[in-house]
C-alpha atoms as a PDB file:
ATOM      1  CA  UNK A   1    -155.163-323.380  33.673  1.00  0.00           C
ATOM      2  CA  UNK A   2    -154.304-320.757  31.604  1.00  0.00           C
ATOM      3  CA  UNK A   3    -156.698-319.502  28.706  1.00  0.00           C
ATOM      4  CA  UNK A   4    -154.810-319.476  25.543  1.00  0.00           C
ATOM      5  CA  UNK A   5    -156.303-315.955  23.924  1.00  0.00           C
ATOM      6  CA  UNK A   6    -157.526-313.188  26.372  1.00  0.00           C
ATOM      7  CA  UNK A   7    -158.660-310.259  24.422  1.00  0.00           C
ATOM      8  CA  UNK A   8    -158.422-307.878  27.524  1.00  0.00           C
ATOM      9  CA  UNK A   9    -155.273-308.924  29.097  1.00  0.00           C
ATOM     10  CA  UNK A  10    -154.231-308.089  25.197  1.00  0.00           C
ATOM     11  CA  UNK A  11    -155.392-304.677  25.700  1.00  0.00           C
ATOM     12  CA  UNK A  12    -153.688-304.463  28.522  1.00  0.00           C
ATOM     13  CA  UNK A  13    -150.394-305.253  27.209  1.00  0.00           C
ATOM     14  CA  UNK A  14    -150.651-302.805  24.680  1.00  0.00           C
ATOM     15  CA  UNK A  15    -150.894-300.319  27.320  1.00  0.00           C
ATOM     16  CA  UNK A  16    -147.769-301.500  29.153  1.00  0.00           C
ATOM     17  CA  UNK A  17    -149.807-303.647  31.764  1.00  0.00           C
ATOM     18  CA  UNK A  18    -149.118-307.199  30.560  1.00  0.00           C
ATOM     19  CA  UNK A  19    -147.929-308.314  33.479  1.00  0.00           C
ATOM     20  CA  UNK A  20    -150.807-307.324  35.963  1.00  0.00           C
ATOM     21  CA  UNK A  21    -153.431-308.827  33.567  1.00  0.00           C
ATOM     22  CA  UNK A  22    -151.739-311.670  33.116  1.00  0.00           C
ATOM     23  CA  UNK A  23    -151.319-312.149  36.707  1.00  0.00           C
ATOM     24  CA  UNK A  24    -154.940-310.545  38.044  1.00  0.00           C
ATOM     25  CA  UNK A  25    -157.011-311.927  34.892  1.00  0.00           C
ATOM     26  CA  UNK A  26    -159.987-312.078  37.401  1.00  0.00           C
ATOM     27  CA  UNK A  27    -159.859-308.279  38.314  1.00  0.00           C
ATOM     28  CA  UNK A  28    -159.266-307.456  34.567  1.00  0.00           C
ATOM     29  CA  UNK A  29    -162.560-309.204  33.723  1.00  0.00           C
ATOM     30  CA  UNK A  30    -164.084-308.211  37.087  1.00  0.00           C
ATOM     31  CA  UNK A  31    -163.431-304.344  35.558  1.00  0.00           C
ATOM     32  CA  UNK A  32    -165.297-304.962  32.390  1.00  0.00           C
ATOM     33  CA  UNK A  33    -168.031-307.009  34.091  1.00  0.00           C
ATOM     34  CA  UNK A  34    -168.700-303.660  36.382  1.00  0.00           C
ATOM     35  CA  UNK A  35    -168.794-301.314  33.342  1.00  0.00           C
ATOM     36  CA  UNK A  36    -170.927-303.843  31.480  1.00  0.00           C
ATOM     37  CA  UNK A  37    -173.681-303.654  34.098  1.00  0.00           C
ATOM     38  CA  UNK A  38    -173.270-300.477  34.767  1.00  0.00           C
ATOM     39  CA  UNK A  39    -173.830-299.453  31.070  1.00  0.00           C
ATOM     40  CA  UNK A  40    -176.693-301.843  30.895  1.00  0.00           C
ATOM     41  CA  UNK A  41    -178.590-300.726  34.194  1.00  0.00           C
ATOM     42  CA  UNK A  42    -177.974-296.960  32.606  1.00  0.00           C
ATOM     43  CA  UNK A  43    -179.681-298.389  29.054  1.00  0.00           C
ATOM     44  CA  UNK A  44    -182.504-299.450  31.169  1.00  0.00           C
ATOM     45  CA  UNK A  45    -183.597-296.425  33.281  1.00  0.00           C
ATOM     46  CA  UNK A  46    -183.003-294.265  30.497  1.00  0.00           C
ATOM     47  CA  UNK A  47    -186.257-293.020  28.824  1.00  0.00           C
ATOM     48  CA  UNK A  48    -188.645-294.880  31.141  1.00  0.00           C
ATOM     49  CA  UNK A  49    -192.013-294.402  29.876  1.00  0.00           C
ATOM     50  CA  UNK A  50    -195.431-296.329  30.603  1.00  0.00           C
ATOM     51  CA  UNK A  51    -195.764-297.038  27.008  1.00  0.00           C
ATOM     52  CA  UNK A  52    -192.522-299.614  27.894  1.00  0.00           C
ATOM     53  CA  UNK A  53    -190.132-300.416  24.751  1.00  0.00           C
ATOM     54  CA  UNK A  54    -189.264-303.457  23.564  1.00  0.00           C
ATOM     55  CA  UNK A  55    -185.724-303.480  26.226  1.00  0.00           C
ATOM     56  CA  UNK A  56    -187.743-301.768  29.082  1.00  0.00           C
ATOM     57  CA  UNK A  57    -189.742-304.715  29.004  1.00  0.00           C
ATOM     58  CA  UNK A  58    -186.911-307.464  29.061  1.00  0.00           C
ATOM     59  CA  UNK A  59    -185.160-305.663  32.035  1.00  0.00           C
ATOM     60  CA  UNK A  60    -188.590-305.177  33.466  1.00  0.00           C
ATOM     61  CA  UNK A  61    -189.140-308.967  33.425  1.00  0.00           C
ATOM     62  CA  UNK A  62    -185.975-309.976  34.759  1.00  0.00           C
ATOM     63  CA  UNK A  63    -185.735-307.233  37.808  1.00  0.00           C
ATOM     64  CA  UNK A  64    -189.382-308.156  38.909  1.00  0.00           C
ATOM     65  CA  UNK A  65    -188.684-312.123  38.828  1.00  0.00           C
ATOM     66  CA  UNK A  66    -186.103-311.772  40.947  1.00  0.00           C
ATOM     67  CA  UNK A  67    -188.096-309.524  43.274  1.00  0.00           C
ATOM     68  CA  UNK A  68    -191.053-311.423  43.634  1.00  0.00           C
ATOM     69  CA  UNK A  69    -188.836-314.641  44.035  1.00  0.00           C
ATOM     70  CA  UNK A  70    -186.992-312.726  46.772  1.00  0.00           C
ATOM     71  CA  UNK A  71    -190.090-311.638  48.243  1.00  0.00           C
ATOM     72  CA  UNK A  72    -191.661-314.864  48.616  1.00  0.00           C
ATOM     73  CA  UNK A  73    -188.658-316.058  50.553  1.00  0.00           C
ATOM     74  CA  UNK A  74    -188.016-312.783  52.936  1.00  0.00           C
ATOM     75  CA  UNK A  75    -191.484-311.473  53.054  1.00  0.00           C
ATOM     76  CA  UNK A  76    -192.518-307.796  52.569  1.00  0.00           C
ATOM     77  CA  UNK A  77    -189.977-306.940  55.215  1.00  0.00           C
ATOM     78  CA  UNK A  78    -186.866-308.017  52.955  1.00  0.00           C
ATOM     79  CA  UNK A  79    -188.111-305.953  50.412  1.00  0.00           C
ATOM     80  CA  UNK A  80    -185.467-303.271  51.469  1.00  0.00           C
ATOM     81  CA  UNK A  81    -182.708-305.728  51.008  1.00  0.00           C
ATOM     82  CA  UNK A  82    -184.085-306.675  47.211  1.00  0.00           C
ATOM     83  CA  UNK A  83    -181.046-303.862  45.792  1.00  0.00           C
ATOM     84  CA  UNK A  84    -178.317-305.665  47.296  1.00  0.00           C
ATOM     85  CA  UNK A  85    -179.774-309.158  45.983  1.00  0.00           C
ATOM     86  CA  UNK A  86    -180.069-308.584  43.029  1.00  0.00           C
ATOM     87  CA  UNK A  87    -176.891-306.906  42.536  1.00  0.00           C
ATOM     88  CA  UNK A  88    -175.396-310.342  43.411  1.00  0.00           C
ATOM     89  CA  UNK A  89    -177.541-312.697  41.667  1.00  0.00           C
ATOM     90  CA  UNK A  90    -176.882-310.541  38.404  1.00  0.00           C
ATOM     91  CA  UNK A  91    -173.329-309.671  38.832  1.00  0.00           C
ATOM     92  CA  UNK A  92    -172.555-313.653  39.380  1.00  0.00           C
ATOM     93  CA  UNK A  93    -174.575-314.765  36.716  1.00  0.00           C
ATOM     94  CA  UNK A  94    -173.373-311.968  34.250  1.00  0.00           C
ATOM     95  CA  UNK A  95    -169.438-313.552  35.445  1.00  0.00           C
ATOM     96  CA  UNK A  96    -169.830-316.924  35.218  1.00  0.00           C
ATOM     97  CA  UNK A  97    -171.032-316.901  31.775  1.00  0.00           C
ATOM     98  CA  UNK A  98    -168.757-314.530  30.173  1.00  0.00           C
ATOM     99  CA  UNK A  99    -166.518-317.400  30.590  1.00  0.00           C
ATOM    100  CA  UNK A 100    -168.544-318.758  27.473  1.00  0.00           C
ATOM    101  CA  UNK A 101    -167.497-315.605  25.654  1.00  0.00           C
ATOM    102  CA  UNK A 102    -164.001-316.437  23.255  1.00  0.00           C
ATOM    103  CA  UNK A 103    -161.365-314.390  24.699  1.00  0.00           C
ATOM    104  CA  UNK A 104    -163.198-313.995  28.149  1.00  0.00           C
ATOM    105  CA  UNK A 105    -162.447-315.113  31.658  1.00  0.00           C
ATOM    106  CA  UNK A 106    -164.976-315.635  34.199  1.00  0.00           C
ATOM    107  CA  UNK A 107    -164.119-313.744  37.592  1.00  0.00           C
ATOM    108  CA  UNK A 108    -165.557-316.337  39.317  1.00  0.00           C
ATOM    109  CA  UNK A 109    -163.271-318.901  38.395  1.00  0.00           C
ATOM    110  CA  UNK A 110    -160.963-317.315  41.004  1.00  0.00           C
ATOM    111  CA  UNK A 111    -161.076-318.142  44.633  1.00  0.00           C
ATOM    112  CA  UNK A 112    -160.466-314.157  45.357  1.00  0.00           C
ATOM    113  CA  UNK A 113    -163.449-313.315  43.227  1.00  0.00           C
ATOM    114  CA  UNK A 114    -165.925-315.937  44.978  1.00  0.00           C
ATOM    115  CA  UNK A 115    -164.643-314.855  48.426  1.00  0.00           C
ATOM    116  CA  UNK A 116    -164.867-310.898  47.801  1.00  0.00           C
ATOM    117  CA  UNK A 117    -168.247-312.029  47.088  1.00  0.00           C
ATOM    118  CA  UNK A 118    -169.071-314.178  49.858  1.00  0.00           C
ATOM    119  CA  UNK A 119    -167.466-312.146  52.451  1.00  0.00           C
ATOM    120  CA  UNK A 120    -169.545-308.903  51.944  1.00  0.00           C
ATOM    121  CA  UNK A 121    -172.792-311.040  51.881  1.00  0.00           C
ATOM    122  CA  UNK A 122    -172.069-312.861  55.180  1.00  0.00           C
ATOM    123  CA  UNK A 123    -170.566-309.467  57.369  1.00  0.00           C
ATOM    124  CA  UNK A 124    -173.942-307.910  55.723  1.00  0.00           C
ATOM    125  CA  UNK A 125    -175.979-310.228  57.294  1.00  0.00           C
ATOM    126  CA  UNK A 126    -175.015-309.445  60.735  1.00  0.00           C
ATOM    127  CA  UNK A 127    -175.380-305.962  60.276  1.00  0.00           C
ATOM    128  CA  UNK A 128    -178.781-307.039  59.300  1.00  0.00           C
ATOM    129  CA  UNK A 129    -178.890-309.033  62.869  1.00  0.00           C
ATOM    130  CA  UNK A 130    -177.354-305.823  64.745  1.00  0.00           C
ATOM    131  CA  UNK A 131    -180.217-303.238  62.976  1.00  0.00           C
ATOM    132  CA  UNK A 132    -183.244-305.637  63.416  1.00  0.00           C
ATOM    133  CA  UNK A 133    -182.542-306.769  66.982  1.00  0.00           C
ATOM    134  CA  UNK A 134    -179.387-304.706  68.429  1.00  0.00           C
ATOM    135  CA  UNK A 135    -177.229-306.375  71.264  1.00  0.00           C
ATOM    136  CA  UNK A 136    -180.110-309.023  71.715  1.00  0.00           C
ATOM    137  CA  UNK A 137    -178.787-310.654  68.235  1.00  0.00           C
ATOM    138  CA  UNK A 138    -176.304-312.525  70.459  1.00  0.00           C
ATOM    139  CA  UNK A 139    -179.044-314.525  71.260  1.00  0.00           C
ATOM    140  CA  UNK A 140    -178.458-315.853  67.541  1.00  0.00           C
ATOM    141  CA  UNK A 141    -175.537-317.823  68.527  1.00  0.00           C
ATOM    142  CA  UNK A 142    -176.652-318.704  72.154  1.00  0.00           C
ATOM    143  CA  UNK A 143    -179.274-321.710  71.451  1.00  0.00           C
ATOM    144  CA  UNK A 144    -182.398-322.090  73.443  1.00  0.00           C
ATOM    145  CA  UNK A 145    -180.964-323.707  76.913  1.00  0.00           C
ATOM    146  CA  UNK A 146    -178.497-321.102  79.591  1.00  0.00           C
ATOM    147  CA  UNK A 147    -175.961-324.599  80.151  1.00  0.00           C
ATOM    148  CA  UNK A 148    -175.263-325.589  76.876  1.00  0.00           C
ATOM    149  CA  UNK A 149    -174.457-321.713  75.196  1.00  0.00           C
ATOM    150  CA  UNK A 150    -171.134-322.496  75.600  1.00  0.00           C
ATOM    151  CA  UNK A 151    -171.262-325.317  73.418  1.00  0.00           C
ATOM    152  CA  UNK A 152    -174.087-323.713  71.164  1.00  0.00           C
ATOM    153  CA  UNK A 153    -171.625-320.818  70.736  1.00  0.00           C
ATOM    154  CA  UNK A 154    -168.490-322.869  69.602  1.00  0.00           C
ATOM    155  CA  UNK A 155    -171.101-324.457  67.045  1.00  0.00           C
ATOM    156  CA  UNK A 156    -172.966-321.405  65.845  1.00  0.00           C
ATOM    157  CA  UNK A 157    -169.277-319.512  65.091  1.00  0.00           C
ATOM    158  CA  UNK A 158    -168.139-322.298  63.325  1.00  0.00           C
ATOM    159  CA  UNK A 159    -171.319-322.502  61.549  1.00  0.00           C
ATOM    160  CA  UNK A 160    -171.524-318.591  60.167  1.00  0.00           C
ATOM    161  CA  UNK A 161    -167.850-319.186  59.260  1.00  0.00           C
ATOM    162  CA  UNK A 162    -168.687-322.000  56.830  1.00  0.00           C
ATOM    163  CA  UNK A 163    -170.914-319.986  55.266  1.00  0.00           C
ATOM    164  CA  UNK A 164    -168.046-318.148  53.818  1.00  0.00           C
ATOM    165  CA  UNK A 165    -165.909-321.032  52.467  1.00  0.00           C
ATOM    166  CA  UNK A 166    -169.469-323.021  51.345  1.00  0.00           C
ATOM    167  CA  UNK A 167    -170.363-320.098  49.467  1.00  0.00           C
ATOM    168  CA  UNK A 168    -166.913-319.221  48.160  1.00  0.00           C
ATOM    169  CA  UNK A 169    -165.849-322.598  46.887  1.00  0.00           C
ATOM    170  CA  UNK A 170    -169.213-323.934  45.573  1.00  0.00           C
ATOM    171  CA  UNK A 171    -169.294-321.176  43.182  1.00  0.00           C
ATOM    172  CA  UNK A 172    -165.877-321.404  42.420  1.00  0.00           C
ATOM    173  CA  UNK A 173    -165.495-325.014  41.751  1.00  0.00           C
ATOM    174  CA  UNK A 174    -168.268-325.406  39.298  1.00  0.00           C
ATOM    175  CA  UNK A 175    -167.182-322.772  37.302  1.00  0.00           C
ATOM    176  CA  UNK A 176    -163.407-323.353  37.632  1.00  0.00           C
ATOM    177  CA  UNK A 177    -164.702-327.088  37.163  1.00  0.00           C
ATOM    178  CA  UNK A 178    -166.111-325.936  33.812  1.00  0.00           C
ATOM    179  CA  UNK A 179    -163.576-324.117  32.553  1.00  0.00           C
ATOM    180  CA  UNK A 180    -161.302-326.900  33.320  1.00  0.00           C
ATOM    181  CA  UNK A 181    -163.631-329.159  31.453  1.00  0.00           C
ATOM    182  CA  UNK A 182    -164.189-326.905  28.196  1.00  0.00           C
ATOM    183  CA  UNK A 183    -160.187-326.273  27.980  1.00  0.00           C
ATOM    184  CA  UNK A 184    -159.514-330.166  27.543  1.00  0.00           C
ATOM    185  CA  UNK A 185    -162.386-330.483  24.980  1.00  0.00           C
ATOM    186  CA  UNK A 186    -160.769-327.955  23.537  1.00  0.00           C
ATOM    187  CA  UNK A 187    -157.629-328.726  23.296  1.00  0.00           C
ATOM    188  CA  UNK A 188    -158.883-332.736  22.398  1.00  0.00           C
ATOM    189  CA  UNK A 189    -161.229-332.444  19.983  1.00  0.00           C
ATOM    190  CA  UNK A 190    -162.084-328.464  19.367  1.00  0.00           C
ATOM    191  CA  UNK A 191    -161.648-329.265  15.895  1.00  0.00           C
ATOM    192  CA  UNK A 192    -164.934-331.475  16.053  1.00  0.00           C
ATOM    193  CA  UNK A 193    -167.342-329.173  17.759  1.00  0.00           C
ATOM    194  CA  UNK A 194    -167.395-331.453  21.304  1.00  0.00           C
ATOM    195  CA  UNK A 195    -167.116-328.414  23.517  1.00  0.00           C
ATOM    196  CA  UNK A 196    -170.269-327.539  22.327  1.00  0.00           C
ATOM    197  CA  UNK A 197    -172.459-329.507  24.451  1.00  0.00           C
ATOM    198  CA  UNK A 198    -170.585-328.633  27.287  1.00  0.00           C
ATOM    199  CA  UNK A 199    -170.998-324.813  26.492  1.00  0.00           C
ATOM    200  CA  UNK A 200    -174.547-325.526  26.371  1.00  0.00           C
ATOM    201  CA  UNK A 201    -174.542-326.944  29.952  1.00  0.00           C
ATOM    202  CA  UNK A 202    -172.402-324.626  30.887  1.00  0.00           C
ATOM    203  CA  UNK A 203    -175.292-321.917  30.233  1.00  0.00           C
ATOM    204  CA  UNK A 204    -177.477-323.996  33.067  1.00  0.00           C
ATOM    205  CA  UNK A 205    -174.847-324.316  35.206  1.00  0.00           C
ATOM    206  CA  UNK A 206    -173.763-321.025  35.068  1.00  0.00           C
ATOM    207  CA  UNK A 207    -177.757-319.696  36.023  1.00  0.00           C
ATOM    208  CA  UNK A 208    -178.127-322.284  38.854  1.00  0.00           C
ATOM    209  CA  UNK A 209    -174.424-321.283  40.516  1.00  0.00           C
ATOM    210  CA  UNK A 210    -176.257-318.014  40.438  1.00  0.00           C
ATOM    211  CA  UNK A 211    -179.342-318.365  41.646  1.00  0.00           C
ATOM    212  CA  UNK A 212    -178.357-320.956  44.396  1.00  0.00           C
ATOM    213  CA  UNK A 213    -175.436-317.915  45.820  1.00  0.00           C
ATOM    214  CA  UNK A 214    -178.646-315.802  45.514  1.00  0.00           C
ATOM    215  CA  UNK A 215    -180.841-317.982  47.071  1.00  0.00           C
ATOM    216  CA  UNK A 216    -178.412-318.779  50.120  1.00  0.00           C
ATOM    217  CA  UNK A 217    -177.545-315.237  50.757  1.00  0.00           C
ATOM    218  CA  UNK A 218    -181.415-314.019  50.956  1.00  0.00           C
ATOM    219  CA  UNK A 219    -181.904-316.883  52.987  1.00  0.00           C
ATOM    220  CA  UNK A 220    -179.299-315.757  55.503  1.00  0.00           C
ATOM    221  CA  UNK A 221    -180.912-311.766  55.181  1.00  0.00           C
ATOM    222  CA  UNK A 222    -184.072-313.393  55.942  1.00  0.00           C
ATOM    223  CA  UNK A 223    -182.820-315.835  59.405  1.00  0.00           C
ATOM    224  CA  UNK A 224    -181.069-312.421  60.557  1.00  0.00           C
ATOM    225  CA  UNK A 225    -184.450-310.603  60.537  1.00  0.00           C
ATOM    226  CA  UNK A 226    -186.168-313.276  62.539  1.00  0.00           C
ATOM    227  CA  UNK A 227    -186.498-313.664  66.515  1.00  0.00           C
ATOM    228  CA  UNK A 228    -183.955-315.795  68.256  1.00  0.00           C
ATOM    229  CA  UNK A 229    -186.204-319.160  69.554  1.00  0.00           C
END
């Protein structure tokens, strides 16, 4: 599907790069999702005070849900990995509704942005393994009984691999789904304001999509910490 107006890959074509933004849409809008959080987590540890202003509050809210969420899932150990977390809980949820934005494209309605996400989390977590246990995180993928490990194996590899594609194409089929959805209303009946119940949903959806890629990837930090059984 291809978005009738995108104010960015506009830009671009003033500048002689037409062609790569309308090709790469998702690493045009990936770019300007970057410098928006970037500029936003600058806005919020500048002029930290204990008297908190009305902004230091909001992004004090939203950083410490997360966190104690996160906590209550990993334990005090995982508080370490809370950085990482919640760099990908905001940085999904901040992409999949900018596609609710006119003239924006959500990142994450492209397979290569869901994957470039769900690869990172996934390698992570065995690093995680390899730092908490060393070579004894093998015993991760060996299962509780010496004659069936190479069975257990087989499974467990196949297992850590689907992690990859459930996490990449959950996340982008809802919000590809979406956009798909919102496009036809669009084009149907734009005229009559029916998109806009579907915009509304697309709000929820575009939270939960976030918070269950969140959710999934503290979950595997958290199994990676814990003993083999």
């Amino acid at each position: 599907m291809e978005h009738p107006y995108l104010f960015f890959v506009k830009l671009f074509e003033l500048v002689g790069l037409g062609h790569f933004a309308h090709v790469y849409p998702h690493v045009v809008y990936t770019w300007v999702i970057m410098v928006f959080l970037i500029g936003m987590g600058a806005i919020a540890s500048k002029g930290i005070s204990m008297i908190p202003s009305t902004a230091q509050n909001v992004f004090e809210v939203i950083i410490s849900s997360i966190e104690d969420f996160m906590i209550t899932v990993t334990g005090e150990e995982g508080r370490w990995l809370f950085p990482v977390a919640a760099t990908v809980f905001l940085y999904v949820f901040v992409c999949n509704i900018s596609g609710l934005i006119p003239g924006f494209f959500p990142p994450t309605a492209s397979l290569n942005t869901t994957l470039s996400c769900a690869l990172p989390v996934v390698i992570f977590t065995h690093i995680i393994g390899i730092k908490y246990h060393g070579a004894k995180y093998i015993k991760h993928f060996l299962g509780p009984v010496w004659w069936m490990i190479p069975l257990i194996f087989v499974i467990e590899i196949i297992g850590h691999t689907a992690r990859i594609l459930s996490l990449t194409f959950r996340l982008f089929g809802n919000i590809m789904g979406h956009e798909l959805v919102l496009g036809i209303l669009f084009g149907l009946a734009g005229a009559f304001f029916a998109p806009l119940p579907i915009m509304a949903l697309g709000i929820f959806v575009s939270f939960v999509q976030a918070f269950v890629f969140f959710l999934l990837s503290i979950m595997y930090f958290s199994g990676a910490m814990e003993h083999a059984h």
